[in-house]
PDB file of N, CA and C in Angstrom:
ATOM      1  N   UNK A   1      83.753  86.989  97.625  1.00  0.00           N
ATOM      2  CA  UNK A   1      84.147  87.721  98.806  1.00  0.00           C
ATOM      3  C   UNK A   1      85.254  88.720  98.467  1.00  0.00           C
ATOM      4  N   UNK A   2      86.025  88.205  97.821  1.00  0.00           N
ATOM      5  CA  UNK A   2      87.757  89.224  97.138  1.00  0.00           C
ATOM      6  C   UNK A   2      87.037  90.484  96.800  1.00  0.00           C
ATOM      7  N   UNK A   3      86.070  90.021  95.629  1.00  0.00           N
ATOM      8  CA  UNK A   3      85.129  91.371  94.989  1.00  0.00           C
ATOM      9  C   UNK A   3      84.459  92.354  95.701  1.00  0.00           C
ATOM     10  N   UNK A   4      83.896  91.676  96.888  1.00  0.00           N
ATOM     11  CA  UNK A   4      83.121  92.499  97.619  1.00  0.00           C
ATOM     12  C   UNK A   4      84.008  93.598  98.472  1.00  0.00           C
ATOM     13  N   UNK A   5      85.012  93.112  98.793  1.00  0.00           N
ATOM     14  CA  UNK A   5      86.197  93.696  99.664  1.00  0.00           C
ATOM     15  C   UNK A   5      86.734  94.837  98.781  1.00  0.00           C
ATOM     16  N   UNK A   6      86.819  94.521  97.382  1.00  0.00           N
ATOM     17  CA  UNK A   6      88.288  95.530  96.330  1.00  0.00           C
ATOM     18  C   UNK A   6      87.035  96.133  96.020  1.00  0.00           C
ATOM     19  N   UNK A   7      85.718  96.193  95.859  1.00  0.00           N
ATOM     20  CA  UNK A   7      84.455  96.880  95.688  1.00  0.00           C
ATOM     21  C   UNK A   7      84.680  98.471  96.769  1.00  0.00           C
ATOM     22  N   UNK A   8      84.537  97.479  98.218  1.00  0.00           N
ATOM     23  CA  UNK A   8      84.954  98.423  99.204  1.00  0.00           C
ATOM     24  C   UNK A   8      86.102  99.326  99.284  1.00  0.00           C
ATOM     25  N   UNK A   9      87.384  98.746  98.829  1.00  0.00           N
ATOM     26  CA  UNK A   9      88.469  99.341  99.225  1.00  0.00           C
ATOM     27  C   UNK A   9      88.430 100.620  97.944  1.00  0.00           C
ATOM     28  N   UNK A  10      88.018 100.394  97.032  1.00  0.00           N
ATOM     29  CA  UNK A  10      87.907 101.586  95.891  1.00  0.00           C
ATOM     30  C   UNK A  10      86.980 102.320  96.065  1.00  0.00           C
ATOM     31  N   UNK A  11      85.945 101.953  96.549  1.00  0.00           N
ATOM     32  CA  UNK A  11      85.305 103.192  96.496  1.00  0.00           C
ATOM     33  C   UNK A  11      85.194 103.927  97.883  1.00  0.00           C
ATOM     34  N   UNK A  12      86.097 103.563  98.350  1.00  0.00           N
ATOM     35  CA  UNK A  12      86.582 104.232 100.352  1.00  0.00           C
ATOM     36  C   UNK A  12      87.726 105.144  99.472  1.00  0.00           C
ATOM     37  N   UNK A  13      88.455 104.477  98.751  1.00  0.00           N
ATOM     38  CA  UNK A  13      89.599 104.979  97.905  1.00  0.00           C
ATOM     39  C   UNK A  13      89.100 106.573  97.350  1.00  0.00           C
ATOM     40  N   UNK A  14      88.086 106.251  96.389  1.00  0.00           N
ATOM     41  CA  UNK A  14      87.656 107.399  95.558  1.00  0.00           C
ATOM     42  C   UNK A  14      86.878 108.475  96.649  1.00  0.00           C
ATOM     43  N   UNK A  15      86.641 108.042  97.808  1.00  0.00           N
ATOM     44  CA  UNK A  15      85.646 109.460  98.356  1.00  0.00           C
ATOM     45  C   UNK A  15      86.866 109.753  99.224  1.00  0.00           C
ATOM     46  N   UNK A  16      88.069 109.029  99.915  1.00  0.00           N
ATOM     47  CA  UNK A  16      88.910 110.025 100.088  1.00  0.00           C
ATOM     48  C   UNK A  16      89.658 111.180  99.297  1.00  0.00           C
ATOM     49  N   UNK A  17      90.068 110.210  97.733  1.00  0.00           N
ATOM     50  CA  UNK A  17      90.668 111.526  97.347  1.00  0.00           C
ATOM     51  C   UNK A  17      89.506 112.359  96.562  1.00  0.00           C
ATOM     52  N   UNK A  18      88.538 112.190  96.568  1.00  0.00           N
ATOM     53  CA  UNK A  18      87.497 113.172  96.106  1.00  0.00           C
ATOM     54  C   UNK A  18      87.253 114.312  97.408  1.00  0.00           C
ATOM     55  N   UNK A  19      87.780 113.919  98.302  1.00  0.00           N
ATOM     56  CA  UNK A  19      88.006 114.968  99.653  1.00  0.00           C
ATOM     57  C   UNK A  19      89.312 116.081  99.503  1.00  0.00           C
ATOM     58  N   UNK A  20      90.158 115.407  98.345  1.00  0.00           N
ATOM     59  CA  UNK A  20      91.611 116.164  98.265  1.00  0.00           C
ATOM     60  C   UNK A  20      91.653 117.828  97.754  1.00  0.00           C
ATOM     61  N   UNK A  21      91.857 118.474  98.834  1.00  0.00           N
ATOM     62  CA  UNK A  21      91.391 119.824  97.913  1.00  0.00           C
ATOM     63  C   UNK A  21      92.382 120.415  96.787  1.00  0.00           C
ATOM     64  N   UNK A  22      93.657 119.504  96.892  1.00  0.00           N
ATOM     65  CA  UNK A  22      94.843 119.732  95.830  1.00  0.00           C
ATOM     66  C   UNK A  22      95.541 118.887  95.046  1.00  0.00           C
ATOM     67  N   UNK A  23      95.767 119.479  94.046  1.00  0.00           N
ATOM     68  CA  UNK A  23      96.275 117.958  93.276  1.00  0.00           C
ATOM     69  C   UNK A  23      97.376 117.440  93.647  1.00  0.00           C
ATOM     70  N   UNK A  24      97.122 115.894  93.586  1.00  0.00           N
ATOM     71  CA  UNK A  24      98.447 115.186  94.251  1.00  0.00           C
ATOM     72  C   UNK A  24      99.662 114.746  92.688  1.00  0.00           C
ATOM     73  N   UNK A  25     100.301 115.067  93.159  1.00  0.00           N
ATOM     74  CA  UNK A  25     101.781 114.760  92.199  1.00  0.00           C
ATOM     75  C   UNK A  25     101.780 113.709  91.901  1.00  0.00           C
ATOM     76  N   UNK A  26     101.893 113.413  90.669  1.00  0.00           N
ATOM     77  CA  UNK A  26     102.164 112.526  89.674  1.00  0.00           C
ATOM     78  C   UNK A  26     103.497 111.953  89.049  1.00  0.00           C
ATOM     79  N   UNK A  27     103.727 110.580  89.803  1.00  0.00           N
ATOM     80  CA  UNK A  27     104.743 110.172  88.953  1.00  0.00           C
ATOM     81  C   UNK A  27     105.075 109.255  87.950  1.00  0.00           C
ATOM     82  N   UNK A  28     106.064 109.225  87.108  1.00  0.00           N
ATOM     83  CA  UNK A  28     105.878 107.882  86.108  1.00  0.00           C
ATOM     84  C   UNK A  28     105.797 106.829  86.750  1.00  0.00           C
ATOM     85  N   UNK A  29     106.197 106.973  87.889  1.00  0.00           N
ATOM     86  CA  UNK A  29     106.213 105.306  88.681  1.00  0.00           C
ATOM     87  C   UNK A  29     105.450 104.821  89.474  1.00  0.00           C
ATOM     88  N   UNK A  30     104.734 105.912  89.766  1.00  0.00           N
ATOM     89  CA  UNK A  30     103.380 105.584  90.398  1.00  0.00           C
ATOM     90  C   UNK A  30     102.355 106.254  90.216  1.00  0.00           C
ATOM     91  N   UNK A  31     101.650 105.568  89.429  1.00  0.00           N
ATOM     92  CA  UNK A  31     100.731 106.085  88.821  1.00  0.00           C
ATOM     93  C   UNK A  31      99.302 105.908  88.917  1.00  0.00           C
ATOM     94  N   UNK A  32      99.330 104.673  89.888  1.00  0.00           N
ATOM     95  CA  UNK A  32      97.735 104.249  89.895  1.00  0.00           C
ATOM     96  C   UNK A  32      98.386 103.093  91.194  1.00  0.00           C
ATOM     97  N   UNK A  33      96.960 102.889  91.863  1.00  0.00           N
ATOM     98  CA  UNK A  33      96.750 102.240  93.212  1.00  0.00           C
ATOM     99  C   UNK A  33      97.400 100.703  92.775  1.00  0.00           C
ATOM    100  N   UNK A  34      98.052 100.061  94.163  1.00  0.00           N
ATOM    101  CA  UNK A  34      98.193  99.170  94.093  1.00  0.00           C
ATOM    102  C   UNK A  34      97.634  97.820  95.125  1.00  0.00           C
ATOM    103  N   UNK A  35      97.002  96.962  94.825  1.00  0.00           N
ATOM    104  CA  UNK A  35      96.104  96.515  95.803  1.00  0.00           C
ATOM    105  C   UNK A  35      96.936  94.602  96.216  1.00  0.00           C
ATOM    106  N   UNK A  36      96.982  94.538  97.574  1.00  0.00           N
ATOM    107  CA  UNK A  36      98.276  93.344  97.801  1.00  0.00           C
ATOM    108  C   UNK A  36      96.872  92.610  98.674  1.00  0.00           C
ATOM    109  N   UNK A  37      96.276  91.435  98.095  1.00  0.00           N
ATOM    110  CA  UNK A  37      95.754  90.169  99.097  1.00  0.00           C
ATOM    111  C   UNK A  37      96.003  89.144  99.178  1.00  0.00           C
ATOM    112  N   UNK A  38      95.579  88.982 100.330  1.00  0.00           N
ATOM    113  CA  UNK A  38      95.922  87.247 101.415  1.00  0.00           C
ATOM    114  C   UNK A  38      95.617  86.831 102.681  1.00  0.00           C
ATOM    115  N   UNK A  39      96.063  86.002 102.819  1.00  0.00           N
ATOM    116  CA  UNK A  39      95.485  85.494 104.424  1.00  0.00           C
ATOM    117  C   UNK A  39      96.627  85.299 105.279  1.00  0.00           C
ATOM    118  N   UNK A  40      96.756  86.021 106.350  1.00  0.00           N
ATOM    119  CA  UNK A  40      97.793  85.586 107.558  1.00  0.00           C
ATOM    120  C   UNK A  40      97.590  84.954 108.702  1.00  0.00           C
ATOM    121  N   UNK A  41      98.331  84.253 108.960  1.00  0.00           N
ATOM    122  CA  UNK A  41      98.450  83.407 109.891  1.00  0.00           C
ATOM    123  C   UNK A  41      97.180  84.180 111.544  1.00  0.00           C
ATOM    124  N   UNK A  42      96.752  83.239 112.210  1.00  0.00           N
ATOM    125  CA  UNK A  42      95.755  83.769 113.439  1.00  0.00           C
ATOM    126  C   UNK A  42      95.847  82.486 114.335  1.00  0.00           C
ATOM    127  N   UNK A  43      96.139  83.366 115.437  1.00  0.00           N
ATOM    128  CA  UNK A  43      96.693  82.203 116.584  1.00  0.00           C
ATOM    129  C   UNK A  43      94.777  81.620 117.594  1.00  0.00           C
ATOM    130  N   UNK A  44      93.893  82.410 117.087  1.00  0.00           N
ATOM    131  CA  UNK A  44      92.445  82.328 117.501  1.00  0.00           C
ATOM    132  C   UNK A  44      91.661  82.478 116.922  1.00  0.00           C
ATOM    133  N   UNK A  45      92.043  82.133 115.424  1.00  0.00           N
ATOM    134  CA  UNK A  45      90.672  82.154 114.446  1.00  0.00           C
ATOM    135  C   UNK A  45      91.251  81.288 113.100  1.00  0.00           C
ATOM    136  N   UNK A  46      90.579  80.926 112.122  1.00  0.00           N
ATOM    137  CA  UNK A  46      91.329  80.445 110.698  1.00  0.00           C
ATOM    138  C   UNK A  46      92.532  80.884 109.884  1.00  0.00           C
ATOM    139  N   UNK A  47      92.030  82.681 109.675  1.00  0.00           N
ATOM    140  CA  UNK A  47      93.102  83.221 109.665  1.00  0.00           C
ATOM    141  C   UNK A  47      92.741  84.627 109.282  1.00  0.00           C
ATOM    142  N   UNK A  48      93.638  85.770 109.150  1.00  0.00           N
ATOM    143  CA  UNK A  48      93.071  86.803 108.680  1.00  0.00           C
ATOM    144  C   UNK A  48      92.975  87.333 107.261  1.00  0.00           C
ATOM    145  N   UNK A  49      91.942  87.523 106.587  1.00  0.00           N
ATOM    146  CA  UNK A  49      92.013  87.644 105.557  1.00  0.00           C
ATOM    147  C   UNK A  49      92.367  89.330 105.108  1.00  0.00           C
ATOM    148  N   UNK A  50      93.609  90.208 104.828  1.00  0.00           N
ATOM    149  CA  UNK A  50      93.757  91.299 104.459  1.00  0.00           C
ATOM    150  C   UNK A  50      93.800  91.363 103.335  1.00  0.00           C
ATOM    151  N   UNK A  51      93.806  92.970 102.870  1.00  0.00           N
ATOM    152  CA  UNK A  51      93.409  93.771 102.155  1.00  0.00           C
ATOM    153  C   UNK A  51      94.396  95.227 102.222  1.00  0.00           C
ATOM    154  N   UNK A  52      95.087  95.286 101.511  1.00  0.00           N
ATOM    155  CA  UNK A  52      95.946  97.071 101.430  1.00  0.00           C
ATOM    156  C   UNK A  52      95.599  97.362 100.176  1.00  0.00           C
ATOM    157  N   UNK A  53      95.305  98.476 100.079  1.00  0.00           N
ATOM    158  CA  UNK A  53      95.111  99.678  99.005  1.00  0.00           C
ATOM    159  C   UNK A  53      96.294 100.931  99.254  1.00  0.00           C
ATOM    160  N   UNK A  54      97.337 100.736  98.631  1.00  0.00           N
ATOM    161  CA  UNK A  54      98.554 101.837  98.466  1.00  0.00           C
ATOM    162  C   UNK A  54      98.139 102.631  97.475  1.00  0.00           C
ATOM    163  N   UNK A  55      98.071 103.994  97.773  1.00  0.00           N
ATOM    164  CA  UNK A  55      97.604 105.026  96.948  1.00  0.00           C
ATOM    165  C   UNK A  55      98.759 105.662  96.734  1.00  0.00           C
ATOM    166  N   UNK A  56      99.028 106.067  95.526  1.00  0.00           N
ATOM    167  CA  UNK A  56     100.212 106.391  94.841  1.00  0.00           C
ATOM    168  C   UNK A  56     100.660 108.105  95.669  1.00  0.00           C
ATOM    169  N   UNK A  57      99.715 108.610  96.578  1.00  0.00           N
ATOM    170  CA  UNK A  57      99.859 109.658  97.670  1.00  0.00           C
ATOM    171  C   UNK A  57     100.371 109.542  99.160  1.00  0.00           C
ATOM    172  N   UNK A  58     100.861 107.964  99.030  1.00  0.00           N
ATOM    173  CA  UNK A  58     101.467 107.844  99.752  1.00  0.00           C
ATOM    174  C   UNK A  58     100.444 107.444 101.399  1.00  0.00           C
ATOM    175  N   UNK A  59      99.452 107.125 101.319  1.00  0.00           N
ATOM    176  CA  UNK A  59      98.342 106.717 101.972  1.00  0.00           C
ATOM    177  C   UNK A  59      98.153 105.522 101.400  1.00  0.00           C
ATOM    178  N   UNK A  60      97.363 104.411 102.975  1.00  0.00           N
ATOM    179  CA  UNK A  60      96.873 103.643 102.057  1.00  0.00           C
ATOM    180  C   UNK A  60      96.211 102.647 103.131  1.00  0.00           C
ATOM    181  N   UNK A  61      94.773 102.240 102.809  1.00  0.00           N
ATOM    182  CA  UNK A  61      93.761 101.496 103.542  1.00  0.00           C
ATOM    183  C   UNK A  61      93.909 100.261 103.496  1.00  0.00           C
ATOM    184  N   UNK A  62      93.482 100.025 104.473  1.00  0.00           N
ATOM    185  CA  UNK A  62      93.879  97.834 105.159  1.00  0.00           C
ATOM    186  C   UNK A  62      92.570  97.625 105.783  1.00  0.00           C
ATOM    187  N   UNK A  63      92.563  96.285 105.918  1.00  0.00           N
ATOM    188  CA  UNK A  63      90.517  95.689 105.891  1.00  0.00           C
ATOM    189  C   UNK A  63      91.501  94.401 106.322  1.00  0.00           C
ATOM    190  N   UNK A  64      90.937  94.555 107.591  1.00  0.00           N
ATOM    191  CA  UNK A  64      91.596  92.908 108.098  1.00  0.00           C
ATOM    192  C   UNK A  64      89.996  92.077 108.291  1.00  0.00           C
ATOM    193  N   UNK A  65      89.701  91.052 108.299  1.00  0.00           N
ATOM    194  CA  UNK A  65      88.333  90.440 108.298  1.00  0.00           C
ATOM    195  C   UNK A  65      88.897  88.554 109.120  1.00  0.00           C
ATOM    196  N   UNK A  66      88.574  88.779 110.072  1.00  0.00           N
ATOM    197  CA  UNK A  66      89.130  87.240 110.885  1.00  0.00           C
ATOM    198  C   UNK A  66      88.075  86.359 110.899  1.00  0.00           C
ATOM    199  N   UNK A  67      88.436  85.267 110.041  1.00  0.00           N
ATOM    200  CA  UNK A  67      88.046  84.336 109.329  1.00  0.00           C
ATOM    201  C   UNK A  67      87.350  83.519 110.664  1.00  0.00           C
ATOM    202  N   UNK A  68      86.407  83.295 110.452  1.00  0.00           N
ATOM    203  CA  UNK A  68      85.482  82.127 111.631  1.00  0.00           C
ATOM    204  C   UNK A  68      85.282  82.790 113.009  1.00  0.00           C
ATOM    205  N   UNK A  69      85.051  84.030 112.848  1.00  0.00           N
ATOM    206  CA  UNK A  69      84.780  84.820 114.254  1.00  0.00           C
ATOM    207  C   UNK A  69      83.161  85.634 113.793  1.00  0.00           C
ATOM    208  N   UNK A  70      82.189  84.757 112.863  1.00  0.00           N
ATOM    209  CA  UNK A  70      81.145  85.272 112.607  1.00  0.00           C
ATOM    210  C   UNK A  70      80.395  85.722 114.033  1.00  0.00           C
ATOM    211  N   UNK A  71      80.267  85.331 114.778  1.00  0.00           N
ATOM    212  CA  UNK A  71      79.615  85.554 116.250  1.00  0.00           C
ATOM    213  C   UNK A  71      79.703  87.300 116.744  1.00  0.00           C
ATOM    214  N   UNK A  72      81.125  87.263 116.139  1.00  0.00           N
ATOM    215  CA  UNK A  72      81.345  89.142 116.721  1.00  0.00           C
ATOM    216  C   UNK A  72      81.750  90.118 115.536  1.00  0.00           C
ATOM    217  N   UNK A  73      82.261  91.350 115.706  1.00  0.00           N
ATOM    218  CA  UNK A  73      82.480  92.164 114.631  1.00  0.00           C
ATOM    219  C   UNK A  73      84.369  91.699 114.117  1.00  0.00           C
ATOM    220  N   UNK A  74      83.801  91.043 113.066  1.00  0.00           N
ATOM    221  CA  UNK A  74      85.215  90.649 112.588  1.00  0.00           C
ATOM    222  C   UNK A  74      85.872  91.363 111.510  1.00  0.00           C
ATOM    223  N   UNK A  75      85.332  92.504 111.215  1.00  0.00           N
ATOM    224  CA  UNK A  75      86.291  93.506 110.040  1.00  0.00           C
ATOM    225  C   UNK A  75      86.552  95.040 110.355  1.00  0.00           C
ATOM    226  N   UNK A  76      87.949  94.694 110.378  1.00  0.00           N
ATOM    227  CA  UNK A  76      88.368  96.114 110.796  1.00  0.00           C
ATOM    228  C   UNK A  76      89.455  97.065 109.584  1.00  0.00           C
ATOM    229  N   UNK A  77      88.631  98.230 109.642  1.00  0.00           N
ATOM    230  CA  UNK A  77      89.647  99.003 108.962  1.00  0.00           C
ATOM    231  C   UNK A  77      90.608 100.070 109.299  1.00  0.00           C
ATOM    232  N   UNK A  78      92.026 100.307 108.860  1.00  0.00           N
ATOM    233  CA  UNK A  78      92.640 101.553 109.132  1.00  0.00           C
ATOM    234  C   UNK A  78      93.376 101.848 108.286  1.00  0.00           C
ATOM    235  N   UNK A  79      93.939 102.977 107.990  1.00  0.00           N
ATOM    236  CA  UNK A  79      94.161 103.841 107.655  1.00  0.00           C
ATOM    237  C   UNK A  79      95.687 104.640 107.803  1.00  0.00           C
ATOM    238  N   UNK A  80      96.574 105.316 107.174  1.00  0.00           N
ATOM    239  CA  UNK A  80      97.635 105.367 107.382  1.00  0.00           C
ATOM    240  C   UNK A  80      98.479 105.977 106.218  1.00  0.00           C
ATOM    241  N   UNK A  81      99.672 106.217 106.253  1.00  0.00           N
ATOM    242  CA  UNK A  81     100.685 107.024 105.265  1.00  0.00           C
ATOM    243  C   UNK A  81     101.966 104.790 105.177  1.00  0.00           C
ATOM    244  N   UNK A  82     102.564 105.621 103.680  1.00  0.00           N
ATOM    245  CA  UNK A  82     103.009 104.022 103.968  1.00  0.00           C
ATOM    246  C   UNK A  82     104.476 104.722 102.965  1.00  0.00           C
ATOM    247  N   UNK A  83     105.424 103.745 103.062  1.00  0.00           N
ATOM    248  CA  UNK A  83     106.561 104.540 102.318  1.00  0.00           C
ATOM    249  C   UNK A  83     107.600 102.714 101.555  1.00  0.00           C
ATOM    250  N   UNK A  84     107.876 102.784 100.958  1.00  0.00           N
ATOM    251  CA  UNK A  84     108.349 101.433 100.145  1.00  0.00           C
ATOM    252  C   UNK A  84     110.190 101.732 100.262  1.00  0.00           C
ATOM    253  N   UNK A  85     110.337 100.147 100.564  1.00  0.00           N
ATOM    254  CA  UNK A  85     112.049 100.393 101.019  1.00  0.00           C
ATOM    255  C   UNK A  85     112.971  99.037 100.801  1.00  0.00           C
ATOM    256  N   UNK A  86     112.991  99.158  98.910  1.00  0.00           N
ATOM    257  CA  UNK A  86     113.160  97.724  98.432  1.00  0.00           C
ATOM    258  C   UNK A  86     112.191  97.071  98.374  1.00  0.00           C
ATOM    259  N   UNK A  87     111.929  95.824  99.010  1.00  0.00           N
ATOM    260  CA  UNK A  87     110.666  94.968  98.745  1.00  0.00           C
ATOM    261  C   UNK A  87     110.018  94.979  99.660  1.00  0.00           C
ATOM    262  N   UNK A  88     110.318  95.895 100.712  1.00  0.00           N
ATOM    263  CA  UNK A  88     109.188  95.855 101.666  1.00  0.00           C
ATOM    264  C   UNK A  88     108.162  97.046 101.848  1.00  0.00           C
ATOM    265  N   UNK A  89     107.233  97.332 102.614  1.00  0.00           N
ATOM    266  CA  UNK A  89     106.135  98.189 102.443  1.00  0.00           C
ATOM    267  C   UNK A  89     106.194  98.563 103.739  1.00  0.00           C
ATOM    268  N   UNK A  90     106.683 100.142 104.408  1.00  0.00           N
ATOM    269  CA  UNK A  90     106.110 100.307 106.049  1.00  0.00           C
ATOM    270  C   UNK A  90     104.973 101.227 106.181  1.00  0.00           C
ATOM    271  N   UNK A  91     104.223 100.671 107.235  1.00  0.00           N
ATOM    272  CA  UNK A  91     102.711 101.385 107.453  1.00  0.00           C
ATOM    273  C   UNK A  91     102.603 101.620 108.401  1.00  0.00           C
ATOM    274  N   UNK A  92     102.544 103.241 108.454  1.00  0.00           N
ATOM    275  CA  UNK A  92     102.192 103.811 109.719  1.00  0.00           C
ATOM    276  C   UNK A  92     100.911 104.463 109.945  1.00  0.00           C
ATOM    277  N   UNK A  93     100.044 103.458 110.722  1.00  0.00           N
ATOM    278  CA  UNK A  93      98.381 103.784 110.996  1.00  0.00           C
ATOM    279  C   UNK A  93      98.489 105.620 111.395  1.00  0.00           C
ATOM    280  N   UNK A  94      97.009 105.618 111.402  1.00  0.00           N
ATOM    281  CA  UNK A  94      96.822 107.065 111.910  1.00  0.00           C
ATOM    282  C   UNK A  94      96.616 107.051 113.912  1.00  0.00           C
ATOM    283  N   UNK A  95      96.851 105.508 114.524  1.00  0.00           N
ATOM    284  CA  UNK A  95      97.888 105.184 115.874  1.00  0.00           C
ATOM    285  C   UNK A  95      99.178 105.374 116.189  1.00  0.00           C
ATOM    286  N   UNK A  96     100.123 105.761 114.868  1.00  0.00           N
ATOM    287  CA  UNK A  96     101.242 106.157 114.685  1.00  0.00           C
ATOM    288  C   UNK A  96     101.967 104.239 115.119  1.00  0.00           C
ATOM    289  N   UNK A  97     101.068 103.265 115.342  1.00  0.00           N
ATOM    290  CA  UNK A  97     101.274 101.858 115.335  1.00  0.00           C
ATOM    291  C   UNK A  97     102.119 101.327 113.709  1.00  0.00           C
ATOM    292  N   UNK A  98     103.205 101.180 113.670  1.00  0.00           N
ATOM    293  CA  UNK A  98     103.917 100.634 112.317  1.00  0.00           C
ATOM    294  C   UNK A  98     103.623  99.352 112.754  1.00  0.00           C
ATOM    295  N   UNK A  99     103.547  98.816 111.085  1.00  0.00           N
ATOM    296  CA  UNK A  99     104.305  97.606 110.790  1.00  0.00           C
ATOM    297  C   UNK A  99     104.310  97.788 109.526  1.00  0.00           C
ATOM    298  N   UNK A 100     104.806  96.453 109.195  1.00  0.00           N
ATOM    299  CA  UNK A 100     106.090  96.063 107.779  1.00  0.00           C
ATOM    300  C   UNK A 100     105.396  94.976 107.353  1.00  0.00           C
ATOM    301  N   UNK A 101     105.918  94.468 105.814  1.00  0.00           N
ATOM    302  CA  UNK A 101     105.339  92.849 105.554  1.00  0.00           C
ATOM    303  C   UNK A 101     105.951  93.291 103.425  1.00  0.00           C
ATOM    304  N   UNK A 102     106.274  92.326 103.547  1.00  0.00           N
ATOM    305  CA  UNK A 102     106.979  91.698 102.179  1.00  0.00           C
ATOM    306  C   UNK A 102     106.041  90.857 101.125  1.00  0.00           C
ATOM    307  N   UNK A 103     105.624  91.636 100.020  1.00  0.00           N
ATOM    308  CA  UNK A 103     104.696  90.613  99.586  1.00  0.00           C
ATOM    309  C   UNK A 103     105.798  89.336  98.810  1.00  0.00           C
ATOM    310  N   UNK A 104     104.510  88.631  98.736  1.00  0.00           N
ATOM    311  CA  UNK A 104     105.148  87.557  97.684  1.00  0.00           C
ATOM    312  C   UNK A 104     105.219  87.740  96.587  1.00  0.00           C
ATOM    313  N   UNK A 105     105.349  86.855  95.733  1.00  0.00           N
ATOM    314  CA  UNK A 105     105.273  86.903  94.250  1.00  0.00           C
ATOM    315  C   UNK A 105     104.975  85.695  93.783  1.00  0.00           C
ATOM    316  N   UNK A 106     103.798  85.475  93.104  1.00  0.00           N
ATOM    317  CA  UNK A 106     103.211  83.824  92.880  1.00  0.00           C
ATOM    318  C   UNK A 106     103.655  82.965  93.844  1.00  0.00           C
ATOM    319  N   UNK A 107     103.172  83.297  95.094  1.00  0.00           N
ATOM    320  CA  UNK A 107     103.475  82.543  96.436  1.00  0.00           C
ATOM    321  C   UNK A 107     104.867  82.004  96.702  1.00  0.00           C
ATOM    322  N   UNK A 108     105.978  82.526  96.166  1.00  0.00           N
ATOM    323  CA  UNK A 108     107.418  82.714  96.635  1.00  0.00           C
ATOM    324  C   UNK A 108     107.546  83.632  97.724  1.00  0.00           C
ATOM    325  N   UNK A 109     108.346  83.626  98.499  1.00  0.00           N
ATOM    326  CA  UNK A 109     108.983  84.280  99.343  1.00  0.00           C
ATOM    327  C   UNK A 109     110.454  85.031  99.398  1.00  0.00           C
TER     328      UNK A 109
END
């Protein structure tokens, strides 16, 4: 399932910036996509299983998929500009809807 998802998220990845009509700036520090998964907590389903793709352009795609809601359409994607501030990540959809979230690190907090 992970595969099928990072399958998706790259190649949604590659036909956006194959849409880019200019080259995007290059830095030593970011240099290539960075991809953060897991499951969060769901107060009406198992849980949600996400997906972010941070594109070193400062964009970057999310695939939420709610675990045990096979009955209806349970995967949603959006889309957004995202900016890093210490260890945290803020994402602002193309709803202009933010949020925030801290990854882990080998399941530390």
């Amino acid at each position: 399932m992970k595969r099928k998802v990072l399958n998706i998220l790259l190649t949604m990845s590659a036909m956006i910036l194959a849409g880019c009509q200019h080259k995007l700036p290059q830095s030593h520090s970011q240099t290539m996509d960075k991809i953060y998964t897991g499951v969060l907590p769901c107060t009406d389903c198992s849980g949600i299983e996400t997906t972010v793709l941070f594109n070193p352009n400062g964009k970057f795609i999310e695939q939420l998929t709610y675990l045990g809601k096979e009955e209806q359409k349970n995967t949603f994607f959006t889309t957004g500009n995202w900016t890093k501030k210490g260890t945290k990540f803020f994402l602002i959809d193309s709803d202009e809807q933010k949020t925030y979230f801290q990854p882990s690190i080998d399941g530390k907090k």
